[in-house]
Protein backbone atom coordinates (compact mmCIF):
# COMPACT_ATOMS: atom_id res chain seq x y z
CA UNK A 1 2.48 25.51 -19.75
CA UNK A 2 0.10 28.53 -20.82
CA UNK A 3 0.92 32.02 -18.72
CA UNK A 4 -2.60 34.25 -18.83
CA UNK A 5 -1.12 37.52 -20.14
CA UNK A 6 -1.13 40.12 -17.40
CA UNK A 7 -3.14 38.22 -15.02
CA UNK A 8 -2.16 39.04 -11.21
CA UNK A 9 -0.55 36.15 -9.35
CA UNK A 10 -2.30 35.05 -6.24
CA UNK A 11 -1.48 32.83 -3.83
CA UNK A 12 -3.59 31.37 -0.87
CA UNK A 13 -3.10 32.57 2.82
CA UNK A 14 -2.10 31.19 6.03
CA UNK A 15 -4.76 30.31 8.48
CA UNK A 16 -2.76 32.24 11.40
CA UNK A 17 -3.90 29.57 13.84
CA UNK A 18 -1.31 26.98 12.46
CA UNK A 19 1.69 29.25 12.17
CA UNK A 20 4.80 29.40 14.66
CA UNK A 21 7.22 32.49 14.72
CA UNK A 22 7.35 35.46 12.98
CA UNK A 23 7.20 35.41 9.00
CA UNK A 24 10.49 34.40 7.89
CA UNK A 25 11.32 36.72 5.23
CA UNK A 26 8.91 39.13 3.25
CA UNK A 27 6.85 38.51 -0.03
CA UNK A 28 7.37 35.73 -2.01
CA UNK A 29 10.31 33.97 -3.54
CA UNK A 30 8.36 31.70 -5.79
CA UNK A 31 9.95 32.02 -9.54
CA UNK A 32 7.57 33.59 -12.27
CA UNK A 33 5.89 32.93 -14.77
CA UNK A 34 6.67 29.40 -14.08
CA UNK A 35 6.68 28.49 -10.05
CA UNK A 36 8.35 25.02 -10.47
CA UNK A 37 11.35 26.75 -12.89
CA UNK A 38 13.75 29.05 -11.89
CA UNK A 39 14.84 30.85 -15.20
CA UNK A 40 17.82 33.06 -15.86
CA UNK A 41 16.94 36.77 -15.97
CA UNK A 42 17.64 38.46 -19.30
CA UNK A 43 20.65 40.51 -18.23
CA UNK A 44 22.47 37.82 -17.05
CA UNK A 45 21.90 35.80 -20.57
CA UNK A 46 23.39 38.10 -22.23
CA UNK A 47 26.48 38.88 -20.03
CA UNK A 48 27.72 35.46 -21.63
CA UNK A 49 28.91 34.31 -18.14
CA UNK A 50 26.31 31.61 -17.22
CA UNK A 51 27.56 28.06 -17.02
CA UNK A 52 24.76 25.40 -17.83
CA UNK A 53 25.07 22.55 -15.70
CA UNK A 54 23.71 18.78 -15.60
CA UNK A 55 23.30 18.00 -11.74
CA UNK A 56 22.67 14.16 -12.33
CA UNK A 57 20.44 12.04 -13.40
CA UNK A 58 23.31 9.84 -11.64
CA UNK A 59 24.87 11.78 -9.06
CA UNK A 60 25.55 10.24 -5.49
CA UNK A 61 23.99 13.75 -3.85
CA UNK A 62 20.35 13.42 -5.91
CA UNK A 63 18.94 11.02 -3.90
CA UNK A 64 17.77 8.53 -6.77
CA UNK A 65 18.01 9.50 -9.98
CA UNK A 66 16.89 13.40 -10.49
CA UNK A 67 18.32 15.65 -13.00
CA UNK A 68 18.57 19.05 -12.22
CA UNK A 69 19.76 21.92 -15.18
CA UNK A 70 21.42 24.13 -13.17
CA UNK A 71 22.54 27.42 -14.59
CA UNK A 72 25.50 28.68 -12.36
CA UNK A 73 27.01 32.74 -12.20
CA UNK A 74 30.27 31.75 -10.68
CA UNK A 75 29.00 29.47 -8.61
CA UNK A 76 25.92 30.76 -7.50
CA UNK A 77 22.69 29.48 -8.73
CA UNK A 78 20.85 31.81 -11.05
CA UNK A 79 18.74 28.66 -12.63
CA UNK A 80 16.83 25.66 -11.68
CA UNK A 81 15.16 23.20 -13.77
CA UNK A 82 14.37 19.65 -12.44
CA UNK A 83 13.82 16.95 -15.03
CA UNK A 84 12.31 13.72 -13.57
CA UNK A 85 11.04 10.57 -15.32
CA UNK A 86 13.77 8.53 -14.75
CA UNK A 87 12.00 6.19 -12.98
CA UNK A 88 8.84 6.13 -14.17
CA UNK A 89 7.46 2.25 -13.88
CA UNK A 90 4.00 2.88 -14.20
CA UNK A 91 2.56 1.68 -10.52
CA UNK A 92 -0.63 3.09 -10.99
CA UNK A 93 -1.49 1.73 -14.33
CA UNK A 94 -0.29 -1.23 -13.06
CA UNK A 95 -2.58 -1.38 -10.23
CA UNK A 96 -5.95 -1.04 -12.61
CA UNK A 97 -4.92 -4.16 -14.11
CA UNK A 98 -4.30 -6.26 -11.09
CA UNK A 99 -7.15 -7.24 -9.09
CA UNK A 100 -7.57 -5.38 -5.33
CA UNK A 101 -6.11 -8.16 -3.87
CA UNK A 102 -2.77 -8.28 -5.88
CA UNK A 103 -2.94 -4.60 -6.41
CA UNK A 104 -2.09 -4.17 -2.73
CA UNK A 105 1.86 -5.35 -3.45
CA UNK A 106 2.51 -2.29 -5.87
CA UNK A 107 2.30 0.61 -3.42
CA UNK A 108 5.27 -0.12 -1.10
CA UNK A 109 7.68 -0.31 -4.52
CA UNK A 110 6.21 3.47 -5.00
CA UNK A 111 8.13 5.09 -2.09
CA UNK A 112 10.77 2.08 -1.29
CA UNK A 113 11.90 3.80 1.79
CA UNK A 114 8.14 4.81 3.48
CA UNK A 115 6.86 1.03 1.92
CA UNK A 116 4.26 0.36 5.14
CA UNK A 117 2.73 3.44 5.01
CA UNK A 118 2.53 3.12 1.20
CA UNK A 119 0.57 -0.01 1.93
CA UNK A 120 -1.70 1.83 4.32
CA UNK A 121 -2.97 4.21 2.26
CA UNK A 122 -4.16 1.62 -0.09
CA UNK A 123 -5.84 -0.75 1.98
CA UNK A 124 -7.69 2.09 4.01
CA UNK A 125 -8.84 3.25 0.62
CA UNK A 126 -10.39 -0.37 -0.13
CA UNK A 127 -11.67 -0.55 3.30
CA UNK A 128 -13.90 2.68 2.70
CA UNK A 129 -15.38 1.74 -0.30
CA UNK A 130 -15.76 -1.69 1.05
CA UNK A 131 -17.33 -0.26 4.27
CA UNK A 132 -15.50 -3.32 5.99
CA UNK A 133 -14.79 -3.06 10.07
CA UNK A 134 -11.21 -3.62 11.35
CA UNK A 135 -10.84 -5.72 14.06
CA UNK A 136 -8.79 -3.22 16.92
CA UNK A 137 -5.80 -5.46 17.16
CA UNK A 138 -5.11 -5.17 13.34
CA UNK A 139 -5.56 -1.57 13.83
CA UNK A 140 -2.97 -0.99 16.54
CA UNK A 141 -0.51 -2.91 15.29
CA UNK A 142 -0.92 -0.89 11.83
CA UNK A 143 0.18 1.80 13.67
CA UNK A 144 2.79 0.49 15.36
CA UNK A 145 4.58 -0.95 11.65
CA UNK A 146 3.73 2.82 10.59
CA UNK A 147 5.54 4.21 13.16
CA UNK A 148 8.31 2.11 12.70
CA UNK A 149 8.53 2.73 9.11
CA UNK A 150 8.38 6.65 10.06
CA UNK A 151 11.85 6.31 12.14
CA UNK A 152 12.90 3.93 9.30
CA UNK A 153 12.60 6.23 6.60
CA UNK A 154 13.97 9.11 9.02
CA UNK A 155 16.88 7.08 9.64
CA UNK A 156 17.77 6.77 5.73
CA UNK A 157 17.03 11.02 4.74
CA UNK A 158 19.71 11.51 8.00
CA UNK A 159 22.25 8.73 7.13
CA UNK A 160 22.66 9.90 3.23
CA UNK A 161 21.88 13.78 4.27
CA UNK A 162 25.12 13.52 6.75
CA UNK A 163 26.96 11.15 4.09
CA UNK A 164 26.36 14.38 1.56
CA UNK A 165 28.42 16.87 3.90
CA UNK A 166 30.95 14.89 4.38
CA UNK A 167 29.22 13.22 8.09
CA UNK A 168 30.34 9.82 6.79
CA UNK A 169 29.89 8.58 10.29
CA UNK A 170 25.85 9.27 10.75
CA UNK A 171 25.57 6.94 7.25
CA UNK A 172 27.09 3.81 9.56
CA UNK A 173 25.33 4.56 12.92
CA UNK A 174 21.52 5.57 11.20
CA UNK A 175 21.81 2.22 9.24
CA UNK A 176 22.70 0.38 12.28
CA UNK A 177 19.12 1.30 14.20
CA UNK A 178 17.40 0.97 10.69
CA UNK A 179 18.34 -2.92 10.46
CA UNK A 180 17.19 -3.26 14.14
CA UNK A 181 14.01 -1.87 12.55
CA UNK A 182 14.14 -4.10 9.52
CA UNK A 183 14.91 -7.33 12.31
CA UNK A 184 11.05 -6.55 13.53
CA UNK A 185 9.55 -6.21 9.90
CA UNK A 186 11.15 -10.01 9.18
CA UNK A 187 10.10 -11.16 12.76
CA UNK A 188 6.54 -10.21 11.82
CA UNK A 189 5.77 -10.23 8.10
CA UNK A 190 8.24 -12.54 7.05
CA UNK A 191 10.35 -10.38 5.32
CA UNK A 192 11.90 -7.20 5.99
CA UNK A 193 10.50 -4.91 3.15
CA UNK A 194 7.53 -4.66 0.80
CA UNK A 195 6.02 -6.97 3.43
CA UNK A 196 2.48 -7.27 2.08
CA UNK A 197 1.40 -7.23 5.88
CA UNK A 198 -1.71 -5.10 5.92
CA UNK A 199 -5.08 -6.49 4.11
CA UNK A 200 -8.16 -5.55 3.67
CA UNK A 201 -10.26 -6.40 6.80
CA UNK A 202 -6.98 -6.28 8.92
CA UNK A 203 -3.61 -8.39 8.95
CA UNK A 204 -2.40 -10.85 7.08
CA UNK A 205 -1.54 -13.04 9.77
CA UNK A 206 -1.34 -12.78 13.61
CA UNK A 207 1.49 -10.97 15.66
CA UNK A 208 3.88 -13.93 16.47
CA UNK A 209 5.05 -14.76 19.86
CA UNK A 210 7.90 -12.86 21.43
CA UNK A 211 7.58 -9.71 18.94
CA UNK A 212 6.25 -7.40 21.82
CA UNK A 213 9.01 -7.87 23.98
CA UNK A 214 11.63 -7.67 21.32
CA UNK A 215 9.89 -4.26 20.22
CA UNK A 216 10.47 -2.79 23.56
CA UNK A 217 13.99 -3.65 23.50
CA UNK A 218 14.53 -1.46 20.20
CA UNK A 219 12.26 1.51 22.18
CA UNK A 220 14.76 1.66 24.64
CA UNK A 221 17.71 1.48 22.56
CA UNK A 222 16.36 4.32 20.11
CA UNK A 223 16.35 7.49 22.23
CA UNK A 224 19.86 6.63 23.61
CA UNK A 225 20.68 6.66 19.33
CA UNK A 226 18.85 9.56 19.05
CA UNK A 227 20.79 11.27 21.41
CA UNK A 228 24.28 10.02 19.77
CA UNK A 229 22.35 11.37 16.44
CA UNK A 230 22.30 15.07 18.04
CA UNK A 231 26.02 14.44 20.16
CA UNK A 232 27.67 13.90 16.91
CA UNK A 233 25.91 16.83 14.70
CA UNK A 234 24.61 19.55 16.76
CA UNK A 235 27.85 20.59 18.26
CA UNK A 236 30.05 19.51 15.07
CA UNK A 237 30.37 23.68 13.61
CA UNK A 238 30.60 22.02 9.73
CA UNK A 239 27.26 20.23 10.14
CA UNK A 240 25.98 23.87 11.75
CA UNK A 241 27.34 26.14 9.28
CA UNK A 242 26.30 23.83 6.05
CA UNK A 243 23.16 23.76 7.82
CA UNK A 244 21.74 26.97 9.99
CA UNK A 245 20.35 29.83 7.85
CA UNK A 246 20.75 28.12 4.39
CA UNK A 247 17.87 27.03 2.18
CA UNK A 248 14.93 29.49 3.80
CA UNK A 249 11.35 28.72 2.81
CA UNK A 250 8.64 30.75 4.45
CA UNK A 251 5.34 29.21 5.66
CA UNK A 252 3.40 31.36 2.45
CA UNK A 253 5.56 30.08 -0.06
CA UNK A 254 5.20 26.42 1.54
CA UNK A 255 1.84 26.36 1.51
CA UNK A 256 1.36 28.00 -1.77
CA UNK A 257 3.46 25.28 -3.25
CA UNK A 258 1.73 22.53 -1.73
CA UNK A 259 4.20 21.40 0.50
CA UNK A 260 3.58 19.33 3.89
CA UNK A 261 5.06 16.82 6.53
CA UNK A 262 8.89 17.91 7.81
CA UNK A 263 9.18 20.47 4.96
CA UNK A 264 5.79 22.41 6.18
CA UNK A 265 6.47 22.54 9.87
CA UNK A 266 10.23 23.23 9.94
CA UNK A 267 8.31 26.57 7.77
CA UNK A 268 6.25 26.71 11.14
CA UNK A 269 3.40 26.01 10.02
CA UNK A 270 1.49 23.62 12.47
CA UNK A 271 -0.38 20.88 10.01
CA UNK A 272 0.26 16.97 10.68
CA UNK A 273 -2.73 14.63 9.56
CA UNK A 274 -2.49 12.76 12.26
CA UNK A 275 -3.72 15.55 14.46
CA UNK A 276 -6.00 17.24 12.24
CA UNK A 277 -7.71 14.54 10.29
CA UNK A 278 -6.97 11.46 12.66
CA UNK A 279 -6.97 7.41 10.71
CA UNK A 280 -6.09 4.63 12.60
CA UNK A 281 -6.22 5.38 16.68
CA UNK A 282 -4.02 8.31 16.74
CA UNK A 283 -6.43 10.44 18.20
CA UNK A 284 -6.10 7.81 21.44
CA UNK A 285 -2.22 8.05 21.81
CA UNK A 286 -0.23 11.36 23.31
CA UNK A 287 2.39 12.60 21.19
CA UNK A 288 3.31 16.02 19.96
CA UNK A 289 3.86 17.59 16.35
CA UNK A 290 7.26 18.87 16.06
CA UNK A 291 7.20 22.43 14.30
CA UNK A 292 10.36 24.98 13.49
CA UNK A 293 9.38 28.67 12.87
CA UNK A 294 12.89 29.19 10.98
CA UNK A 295 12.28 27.64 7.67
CA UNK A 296 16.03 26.48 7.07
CA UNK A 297 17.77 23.26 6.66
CA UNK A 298 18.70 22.82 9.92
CA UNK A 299 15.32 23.31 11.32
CA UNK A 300 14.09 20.75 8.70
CA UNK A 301 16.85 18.16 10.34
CA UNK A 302 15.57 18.91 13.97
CA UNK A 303 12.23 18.42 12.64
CA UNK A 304 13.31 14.74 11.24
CA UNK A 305 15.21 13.87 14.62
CA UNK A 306 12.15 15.21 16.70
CA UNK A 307 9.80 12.66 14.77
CA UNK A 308 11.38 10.00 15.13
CA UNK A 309 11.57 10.57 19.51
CA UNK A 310 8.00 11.00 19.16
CA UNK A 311 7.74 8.12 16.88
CA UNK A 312 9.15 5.97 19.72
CA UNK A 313 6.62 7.08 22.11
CA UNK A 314 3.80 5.74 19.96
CA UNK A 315 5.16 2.60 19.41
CA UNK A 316 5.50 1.94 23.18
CA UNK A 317 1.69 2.96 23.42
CA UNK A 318 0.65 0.80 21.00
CA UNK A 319 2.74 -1.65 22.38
CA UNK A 320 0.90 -1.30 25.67
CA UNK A 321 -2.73 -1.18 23.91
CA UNK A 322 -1.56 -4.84 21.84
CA UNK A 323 -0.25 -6.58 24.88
CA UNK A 324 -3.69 -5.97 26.29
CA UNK A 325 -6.06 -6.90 23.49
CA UNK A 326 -3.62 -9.51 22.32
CA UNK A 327 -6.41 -12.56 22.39
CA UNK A 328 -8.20 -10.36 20.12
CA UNK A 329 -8.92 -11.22 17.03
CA UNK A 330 -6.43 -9.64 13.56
CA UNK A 331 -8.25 -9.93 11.19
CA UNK A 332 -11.99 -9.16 9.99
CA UNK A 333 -14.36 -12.43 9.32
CA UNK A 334 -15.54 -11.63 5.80
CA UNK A 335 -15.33 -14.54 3.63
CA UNK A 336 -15.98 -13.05 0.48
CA UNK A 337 -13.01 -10.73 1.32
CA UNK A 338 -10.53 -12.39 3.27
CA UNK A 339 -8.38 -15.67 2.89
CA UNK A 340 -10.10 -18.30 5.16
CA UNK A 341 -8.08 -19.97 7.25
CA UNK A 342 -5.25 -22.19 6.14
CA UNK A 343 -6.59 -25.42 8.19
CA UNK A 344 -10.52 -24.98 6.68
CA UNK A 345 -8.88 -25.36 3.48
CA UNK A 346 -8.67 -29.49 4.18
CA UNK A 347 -12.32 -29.76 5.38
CA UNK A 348 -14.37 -27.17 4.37
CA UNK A 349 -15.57 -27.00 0.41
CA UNK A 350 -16.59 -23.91 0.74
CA UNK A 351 -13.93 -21.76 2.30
CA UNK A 352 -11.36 -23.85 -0.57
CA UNK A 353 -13.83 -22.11 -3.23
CA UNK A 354 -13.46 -18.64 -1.54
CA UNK A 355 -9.76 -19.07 -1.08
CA UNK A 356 -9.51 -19.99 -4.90
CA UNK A 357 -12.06 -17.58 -5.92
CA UNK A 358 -10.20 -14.26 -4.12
CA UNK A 359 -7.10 -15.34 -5.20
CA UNK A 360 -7.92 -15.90 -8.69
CA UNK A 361 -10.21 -13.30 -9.28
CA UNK A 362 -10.65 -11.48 -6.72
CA UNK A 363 -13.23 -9.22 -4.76
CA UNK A 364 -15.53 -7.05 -6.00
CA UNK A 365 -15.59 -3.16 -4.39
CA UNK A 366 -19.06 -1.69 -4.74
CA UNK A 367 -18.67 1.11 -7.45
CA UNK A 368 -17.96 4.49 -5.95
CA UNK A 369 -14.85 6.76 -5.44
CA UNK A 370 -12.90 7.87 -2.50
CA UNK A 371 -9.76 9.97 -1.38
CA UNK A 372 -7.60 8.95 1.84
CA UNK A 373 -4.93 10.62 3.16
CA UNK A 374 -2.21 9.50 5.62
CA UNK A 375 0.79 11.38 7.27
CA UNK A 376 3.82 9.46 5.79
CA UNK A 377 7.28 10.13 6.81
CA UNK A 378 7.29 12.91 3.89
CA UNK A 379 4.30 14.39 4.19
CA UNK A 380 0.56 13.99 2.70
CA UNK A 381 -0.14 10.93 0.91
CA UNK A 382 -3.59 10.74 -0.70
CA UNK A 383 -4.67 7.58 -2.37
CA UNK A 384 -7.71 8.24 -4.84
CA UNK A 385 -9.33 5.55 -5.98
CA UNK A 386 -12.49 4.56 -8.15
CA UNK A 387 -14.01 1.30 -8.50
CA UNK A 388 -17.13 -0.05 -11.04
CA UNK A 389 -18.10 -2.66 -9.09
CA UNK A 390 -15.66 -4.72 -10.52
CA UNK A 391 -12.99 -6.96 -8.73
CA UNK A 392 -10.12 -4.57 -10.50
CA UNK A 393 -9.96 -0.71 -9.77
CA UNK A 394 -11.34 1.24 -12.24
CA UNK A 395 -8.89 4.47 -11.30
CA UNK A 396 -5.86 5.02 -8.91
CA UNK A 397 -3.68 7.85 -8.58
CA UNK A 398 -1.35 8.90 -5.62
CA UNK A 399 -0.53 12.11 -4.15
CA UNK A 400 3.17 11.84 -3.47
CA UNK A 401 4.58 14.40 -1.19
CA UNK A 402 7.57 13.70 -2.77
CA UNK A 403 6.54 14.76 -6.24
CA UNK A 404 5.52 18.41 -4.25
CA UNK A 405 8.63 18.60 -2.59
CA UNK A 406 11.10 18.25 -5.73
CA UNK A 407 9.47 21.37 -7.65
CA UNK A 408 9.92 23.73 -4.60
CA UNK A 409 13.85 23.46 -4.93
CA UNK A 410 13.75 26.62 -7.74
CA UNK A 411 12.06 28.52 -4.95
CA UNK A 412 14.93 27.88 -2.35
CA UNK A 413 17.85 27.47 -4.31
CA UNK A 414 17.74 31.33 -6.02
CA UNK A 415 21.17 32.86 -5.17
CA UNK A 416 22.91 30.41 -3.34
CA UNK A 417 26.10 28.06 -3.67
CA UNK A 418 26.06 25.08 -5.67
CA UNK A 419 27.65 23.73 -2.72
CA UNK A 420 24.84 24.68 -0.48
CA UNK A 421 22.56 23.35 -3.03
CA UNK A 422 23.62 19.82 -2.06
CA UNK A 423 22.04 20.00 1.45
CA UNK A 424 19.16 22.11 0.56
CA UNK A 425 18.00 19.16 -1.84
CA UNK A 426 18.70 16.51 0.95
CA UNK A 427 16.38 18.21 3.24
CA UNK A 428 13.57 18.13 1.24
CA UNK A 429 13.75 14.16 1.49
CA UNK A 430 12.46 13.10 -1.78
CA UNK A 431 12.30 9.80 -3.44
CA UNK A 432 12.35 9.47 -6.58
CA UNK A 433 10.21 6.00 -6.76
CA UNK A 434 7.80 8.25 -5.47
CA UNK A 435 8.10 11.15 -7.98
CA UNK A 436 7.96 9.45 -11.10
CA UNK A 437 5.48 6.44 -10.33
């Protein structure tokens, strides 16, 4: 990476309208020349004390396979390099040789743990370009899966973040909610991840019977977990001390680096997509944005437990929108875009032709280029896609929140313990699917 000689550093400020609290410390922390590397200052080399450290690829604590060169004093950090590529499978590459139709399977494998809203962000990006109408029903219940998948992937970041400090017990309870979670997925899609549910034009098949009242059983088990979540960590003084004032990142050196979702507003900075640029029908449900002025670890947790309380009260409002609307149709009636129905296929010539036809070789977009974004459980995803016309994409690239998040660890991580280290990455909630691509 070229450094302009002597040119001043600037970063972009805060509009003051979205911050919370007081700044959290002054200036800027972000290493330089480099902001994603934290280097070793000269004096230090050359004391001959520094320790040079591999912090994975395959370490339990990394969540998925990151490598971090970690240069220790003691055993305080004085140097942070992350080295990713591990899992780099090539999704997007992928996708421009796979037809829109198939292409729609190789999001959710991107970010395993956040798969639905993977899918989203896909299929709304099709939809634009497309200029297709979704029926309401498919829209609500999008939301719904979305929301779901929000407390899902919550659930995982807190089970693995408490296994990390030694919280062995939040790993058992957080994974027993997240299979109740994984139950609905399977009741509706068939299977309980990478479901494939969302198409373009809508859903790929109706809500089945007895889903509805099956979700509001989990709704009212979930805040009654929620509170066992916070009976079990906030008054347990190891979970508060490995926690409270460690890992501070102001709301200027969040936004500088580009960060959003739970990272960005436990820096109190108020930004959430689904308030300020609203998809799906999330400007017709009441909920509220969670946001922490203190910029630590813990505040990123509380962040990640309010979520997924306010996830719950979406779900029950979409609930109560679908159980009204539920004769409605799921799916658009395009033919040249969506599967006919199975039974036409034994009397009708011509919905067997465009059954074979889109599954063979697809649908064609009409050439243009667009960018969506989404709020997924880690932050801003932004699909970009370009299409020629063709029935293949033409360009697709992702912007991972998790491939934001990883870089800002040299900026946190200056001068603490290796030990604190550990829960500073875990709150930053990154997969590593989602990094390399």
């Amino acid at each position: 990476m070229a450094i302009a000689p002597g040119r001043p550093r600037t970063w972009a400020t805060v509009d003051p309208s979205v911050l919370v609290g007081p700044p959290i410390y002054e200036g800027t922390r972000i290493p330089h020349p480099i902001p994603t590397v934290l280097e070793v200052s000269e004096d230090l080399r050359q004391s001959d004390d520094i320790l040079t450290i591999n912090f994975g690829p395959n370490h339990p604590s990394t969540h998925g396979v990151l490598r971090l060169v970690v240069d220790l004093d003691g055993e305080t950090v004085v140097g942070l390099r992350a080295v990713v590529g591990y899992l780099h499978t090539g999704f997007e590459k992928n996708m421009e040789a796979k037809t829109w139709w198939k292409g729609i399977t190789y999001p959710e494998r991107i970010d395993y743990v956040s798969f639905q809203n993977n899918e989203l962000v896909f299929v709304l990006a099709i939809e634009k370009l497309l200029g297709i109408e979704v029926p309401e029903k498919a829209t609500w219940m999008r939301m719904l899966l979305s929301e779901l998948n929000r407390i899902h992937s919550h659930l995982v970041w807190l089970g693995t973040s408490g296994l990390e400090l030694g919280a062995i017990s939040m790993f058992w309870y957080c994974f027993r909610e997240r299979d109740l979670i994984l139950d609905l997925f399977e009741m509706v899609t068939g299977v309980r991840m990478h479901t494939r549910y969302f198409q373009a034009g809508g859903l790929a098949e109706d809500i089945p019977p007895g889903f509805y009242a099956e979700c509001r059983t989990f709704c009212a088990w979930m805040p009654k977990a929620l509170d066992d979540y916070l009976g079990l960590l906030d008054r347990n003084p190891i979970w508060l001390e490995r926690t409270k004032g460690v890992g501070y990142l102001s709301a200027e050196d969040a936004v500088a680096m580009g960060q959003s979702g739970p990272v960005l507003r436990a820096s109190g900075v108020n930004w959430d997509n689904r308030k300020r640029s609203p998809y799906l029908a999330y400007d017709q449900v009441d909920f509220r944005v969670p946001v922490y002025p203190d910029g630590d670890t813990y505040a990123r947790y509380r962040v990640h437990m309010d979520e997924m309380a306010e996830s719950v009260r979406i779900v029950e409002q979409c609930l109560d929108r679908l159980e009204e609307i539920q004769d409605a149709a799921w799916i658009a009636d395009d033919r040249k875009v969506v599967l006919p129905p199975r039974h036409e296929l034994h009397t009708s010539m011509e919905s067997l032709i465009h059954h074979f036809k889109i599954v063979t070789e697809g649908y064609r977009v009409p050439e243009g280029e667009v960018y969506v974004v989404i709020e997924s459980p880690r932050g801003e995803n932004g699909c970009y896609v370009v299409s020629d016309g063709g029935p293949k994409p033409w360009r697709v690239k992702f912007r991972a929140p998790s491939f934001v998040a990883t870089p800002v660890a040299a900026t946190i991580c200056d001068g603490m313990l290796i030990a604190d280290m550990i829960a500073v990455i875990g709150s930053l909630d990154t997969v590593m699917g989602e990094v390399d691509r």
